[in-house]
C-alpha atoms as a PDB file:
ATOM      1  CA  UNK A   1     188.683 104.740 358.499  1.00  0.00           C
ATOM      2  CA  UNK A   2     192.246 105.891 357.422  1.00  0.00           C
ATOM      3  CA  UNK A   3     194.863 103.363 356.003  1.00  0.00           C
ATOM      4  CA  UNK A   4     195.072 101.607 359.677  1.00  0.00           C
ATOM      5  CA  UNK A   5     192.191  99.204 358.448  1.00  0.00           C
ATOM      6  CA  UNK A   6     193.506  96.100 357.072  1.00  0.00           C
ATOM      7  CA  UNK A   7     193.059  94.603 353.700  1.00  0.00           C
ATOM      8  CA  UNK A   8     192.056  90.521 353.512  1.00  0.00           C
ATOM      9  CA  UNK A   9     195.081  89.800 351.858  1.00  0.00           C
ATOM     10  CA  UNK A  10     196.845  91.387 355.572  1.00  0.00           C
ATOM     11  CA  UNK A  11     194.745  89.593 357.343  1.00  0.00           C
ATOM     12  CA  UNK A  12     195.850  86.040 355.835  1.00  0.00           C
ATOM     13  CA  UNK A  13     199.526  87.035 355.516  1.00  0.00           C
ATOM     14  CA  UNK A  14     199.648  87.078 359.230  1.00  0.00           C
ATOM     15  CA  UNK A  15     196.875  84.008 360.129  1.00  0.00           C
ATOM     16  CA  UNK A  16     197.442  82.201 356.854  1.00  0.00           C
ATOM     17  CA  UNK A  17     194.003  81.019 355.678  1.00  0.00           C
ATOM     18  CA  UNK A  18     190.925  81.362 357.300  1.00  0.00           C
ATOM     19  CA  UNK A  19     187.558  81.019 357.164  1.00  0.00           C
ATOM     20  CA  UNK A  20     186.032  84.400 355.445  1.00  0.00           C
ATOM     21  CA  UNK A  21     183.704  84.792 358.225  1.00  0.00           C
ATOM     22  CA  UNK A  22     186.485  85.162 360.295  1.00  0.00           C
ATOM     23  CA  UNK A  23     188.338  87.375 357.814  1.00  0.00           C
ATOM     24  CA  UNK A  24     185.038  89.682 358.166  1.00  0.00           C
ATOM     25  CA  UNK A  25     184.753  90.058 361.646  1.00  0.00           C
ATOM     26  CA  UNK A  26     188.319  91.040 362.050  1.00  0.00           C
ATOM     27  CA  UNK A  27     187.530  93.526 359.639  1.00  0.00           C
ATOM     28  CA  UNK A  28     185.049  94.747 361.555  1.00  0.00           C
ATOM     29  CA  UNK A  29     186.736  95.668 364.286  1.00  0.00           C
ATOM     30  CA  UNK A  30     188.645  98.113 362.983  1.00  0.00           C
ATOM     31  CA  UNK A  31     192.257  96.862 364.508  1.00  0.00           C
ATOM     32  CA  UNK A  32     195.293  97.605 362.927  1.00  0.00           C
ATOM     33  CA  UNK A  33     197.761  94.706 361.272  1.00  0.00           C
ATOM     34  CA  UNK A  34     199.688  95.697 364.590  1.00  0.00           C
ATOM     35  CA  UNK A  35     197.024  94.954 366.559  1.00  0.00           C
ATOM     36  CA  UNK A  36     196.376  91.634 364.935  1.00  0.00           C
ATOM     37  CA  UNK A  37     199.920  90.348 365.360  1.00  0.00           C
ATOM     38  CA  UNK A  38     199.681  90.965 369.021  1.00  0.00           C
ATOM     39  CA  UNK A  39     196.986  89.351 369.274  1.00  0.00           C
ATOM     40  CA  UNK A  40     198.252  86.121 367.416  1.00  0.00           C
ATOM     41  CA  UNK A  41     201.183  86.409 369.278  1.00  0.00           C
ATOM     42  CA  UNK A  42     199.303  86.095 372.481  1.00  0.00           C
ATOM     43  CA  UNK A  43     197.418  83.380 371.385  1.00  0.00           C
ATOM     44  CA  UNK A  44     200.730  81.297 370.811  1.00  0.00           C
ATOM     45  CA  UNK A  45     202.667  82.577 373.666  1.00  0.00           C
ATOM     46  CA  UNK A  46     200.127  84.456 376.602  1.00  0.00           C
ATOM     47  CA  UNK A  47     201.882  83.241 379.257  1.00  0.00           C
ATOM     48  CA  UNK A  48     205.769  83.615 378.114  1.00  0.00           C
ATOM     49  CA  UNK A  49     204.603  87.445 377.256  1.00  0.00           C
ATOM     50  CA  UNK A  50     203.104  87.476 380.773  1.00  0.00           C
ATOM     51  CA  UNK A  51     206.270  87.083 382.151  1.00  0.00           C
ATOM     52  CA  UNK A  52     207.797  89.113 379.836  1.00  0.00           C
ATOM     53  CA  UNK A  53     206.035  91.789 381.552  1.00  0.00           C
ATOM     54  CA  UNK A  54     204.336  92.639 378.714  1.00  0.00           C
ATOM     55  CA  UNK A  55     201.516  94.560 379.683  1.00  0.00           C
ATOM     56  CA  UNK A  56     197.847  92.951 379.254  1.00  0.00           C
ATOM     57  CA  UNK A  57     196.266  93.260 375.277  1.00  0.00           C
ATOM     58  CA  UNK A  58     194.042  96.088 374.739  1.00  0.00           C
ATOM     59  CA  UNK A  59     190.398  96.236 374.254  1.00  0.00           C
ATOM     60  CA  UNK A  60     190.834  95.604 370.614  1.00  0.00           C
ATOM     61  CA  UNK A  61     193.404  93.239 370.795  1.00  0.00           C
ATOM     62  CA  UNK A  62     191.499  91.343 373.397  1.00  0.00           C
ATOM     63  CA  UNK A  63     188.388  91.211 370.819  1.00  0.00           C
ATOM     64  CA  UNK A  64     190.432  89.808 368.159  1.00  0.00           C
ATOM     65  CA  UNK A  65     192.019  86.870 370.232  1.00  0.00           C
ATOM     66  CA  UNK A  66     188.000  86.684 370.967  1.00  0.00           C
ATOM     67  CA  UNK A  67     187.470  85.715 366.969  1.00  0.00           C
ATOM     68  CA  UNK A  68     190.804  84.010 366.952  1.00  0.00           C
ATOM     69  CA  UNK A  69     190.307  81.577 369.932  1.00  0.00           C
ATOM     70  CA  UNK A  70     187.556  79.347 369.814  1.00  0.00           C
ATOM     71  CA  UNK A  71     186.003  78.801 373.604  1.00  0.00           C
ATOM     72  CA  UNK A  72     188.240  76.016 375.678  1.00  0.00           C
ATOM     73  CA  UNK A  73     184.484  75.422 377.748  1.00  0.00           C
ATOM     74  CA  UNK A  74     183.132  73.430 375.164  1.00  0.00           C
ATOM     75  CA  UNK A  75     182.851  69.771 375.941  1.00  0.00           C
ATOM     76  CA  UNK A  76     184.671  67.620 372.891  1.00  0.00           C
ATOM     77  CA  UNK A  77     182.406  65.034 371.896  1.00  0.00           C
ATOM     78  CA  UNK A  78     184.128  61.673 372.721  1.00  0.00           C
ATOM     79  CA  UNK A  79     184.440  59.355 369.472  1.00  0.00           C
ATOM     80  CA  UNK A  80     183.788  62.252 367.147  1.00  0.00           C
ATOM     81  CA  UNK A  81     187.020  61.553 365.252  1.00  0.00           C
ATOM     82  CA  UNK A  82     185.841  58.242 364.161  1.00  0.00           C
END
C-alpha cells in the first residue's frame, strides 16, 4: 500500500479520539492523512469551502466524511436525554 496509508496514531491526531471501529474503517479505505483532513475540514466548514470555490471532495474523501458523519435522517428520540 506504500507509506500513503495512515497509521492509528494519524488518524486520532487529526479526529482526536474515536471509536476503533471508526479508526478501522478509515483504514480501510486506503485515504491518505491528506485526504482525511479534507474531509474533516468539510465536515466543519462544507458550505464556506463551497463558496470558496473549492472544488467538490473526491470519491475517497466523500467515503470518509461517509464514516465521519453520522446520517442527519435519523429521527432523535424525544426525552432520550432524561
Amino acid at each position: 500500500m506504500g507509506k500513503d496509508k495512515m497509521t492509528r496514531n494519524e488518524i486520532i491526531s487529526v479526529l482526536g479520539p474515536v471509536d476503533e471501529a471508526v479508526i478501522a474503517d478509515i483504514a480501510l479505505t486506503g485515504a491518505s492523512l491528506e485526504e482525511l483532513r479534507e474531509a474533516f475540514a468539510w465536515i466543519g466548514a462544507d458550505e464556506a469551502l463551497v463558496n470558496e470555490g473549492r472544488a467538490m471532495p473526491g470519491a475517497r474523501v466523500a467515503k470518509l466524511i461517509e464514516i465521519l458523519e453520522p446520517p442527519e435522517d435519523e429521527p432523535e428520540t424525544p426525552g432520550a436525554m432524561e
